[in-house]
C-alpha atoms as a PDB file:
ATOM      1  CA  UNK A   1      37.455 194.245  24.742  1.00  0.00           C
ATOM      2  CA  UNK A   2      38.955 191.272  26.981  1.00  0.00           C
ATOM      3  CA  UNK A   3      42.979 191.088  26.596  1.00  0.00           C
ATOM      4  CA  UNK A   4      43.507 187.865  24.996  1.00  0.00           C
ATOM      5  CA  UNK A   5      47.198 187.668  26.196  1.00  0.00           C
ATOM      6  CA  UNK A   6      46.364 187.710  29.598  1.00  0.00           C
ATOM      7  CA  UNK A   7      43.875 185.296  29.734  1.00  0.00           C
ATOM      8  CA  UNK A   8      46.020 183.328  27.382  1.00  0.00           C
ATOM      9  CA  UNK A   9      42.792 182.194  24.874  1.00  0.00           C
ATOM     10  CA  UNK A  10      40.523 184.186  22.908  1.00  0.00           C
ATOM     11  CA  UNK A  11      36.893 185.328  24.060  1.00  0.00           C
ATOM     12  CA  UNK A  12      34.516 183.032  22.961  1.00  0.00           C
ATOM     13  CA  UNK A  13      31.283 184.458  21.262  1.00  0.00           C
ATOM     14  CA  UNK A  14      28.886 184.756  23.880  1.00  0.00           C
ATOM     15  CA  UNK A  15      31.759 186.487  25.765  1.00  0.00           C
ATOM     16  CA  UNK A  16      32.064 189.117  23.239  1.00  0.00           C
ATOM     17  CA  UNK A  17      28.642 189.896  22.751  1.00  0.00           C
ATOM     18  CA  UNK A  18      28.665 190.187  26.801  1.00  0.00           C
ATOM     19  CA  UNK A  19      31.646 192.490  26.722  1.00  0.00           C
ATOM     20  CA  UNK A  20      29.495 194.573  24.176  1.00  0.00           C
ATOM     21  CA  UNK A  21      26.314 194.448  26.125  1.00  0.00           C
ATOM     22  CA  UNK A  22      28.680 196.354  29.504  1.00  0.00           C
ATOM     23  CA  UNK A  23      29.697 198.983  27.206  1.00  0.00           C
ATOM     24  CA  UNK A  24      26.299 199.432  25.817  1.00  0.00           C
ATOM     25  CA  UNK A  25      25.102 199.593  29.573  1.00  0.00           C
ATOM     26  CA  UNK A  26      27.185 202.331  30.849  1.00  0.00           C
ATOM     27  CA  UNK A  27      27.248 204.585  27.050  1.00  0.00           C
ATOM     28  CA  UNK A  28      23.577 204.154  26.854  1.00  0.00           C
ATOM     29  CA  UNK A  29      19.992 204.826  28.796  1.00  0.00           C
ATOM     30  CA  UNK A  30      18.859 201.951  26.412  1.00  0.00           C
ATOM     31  CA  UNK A  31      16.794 198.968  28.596  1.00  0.00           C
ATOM     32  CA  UNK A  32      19.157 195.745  29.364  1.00  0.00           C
ATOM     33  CA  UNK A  33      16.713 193.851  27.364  1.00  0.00           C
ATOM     34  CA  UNK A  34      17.210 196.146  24.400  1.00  0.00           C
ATOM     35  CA  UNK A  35      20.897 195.540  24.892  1.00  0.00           C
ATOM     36  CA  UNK A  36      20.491 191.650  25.480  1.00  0.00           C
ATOM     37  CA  UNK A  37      18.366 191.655  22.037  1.00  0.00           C
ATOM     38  CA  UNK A  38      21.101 194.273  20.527  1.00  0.00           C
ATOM     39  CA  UNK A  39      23.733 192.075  20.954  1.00  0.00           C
ATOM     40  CA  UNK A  40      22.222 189.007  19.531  1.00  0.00           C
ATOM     41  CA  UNK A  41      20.095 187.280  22.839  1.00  0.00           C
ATOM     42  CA  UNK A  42      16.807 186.440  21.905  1.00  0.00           C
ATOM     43  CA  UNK A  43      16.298 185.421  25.525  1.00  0.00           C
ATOM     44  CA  UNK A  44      16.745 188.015  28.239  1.00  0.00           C
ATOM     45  CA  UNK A  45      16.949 185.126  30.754  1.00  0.00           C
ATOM     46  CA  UNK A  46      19.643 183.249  29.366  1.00  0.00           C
ATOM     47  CA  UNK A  47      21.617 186.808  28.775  1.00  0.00           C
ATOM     48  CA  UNK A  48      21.190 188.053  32.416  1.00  0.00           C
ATOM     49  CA  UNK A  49      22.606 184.945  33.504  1.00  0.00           C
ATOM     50  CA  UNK A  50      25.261 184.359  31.446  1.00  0.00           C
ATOM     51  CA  UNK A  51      26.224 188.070  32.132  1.00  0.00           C
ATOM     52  CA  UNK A  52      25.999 187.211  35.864  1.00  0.00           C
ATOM     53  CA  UNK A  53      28.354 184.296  35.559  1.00  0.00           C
ATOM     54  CA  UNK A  54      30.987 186.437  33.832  1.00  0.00           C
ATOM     55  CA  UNK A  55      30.442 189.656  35.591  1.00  0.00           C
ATOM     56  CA  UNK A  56      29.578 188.715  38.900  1.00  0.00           C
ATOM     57  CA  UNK A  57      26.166 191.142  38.915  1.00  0.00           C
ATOM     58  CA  UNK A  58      23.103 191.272  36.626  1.00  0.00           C
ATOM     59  CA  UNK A  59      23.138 193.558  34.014  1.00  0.00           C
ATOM     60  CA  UNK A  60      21.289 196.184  36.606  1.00  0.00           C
ATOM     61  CA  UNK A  61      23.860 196.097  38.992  1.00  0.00           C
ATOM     62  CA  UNK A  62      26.722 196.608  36.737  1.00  0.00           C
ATOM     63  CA  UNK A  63      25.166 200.009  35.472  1.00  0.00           C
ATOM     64  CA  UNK A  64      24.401 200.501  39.296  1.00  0.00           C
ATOM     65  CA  UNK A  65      27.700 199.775  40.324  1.00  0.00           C
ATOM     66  CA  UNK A  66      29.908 201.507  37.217  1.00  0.00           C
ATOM     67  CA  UNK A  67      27.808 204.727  36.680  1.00  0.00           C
ATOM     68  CA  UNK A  68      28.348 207.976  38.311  1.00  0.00           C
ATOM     69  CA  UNK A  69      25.915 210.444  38.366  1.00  0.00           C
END
């Protein structure tokens, strides 16, 4: 989970549910749109980009980038 003290404010909710979605990504083999609609987006759209504009990557790239096989 984000560190609150650092960034001196809580996470919001969306941010959260983000957060969770990453985790889910590199625990499970589970589809990023069954992890969007997991953690409460009912539109994959609107999840890839908000995790885009928090993470810097789509969902995709983040397991890409944070997996070793």
């Amino acid at each position: 989970m984000g560190d609150v003290c650092s960034r001196g404010y809580p996470l919001s909710a969306c941010e959260y549910r983000i957060e969770k979605a990453a985790g889910l990504l590199l625990s499970t083999e589970k589809k990023a749109g069954e992890i969007a609609t997991a953690c409460g987006f009912s539109d994959i759209s609107y999840f890839t980009r908000r995790f885009r504009e928090i993470n810097g990557c789509t969902p995709l790239e983040y397991r890409k980038e944070n997996i070793c096989f």
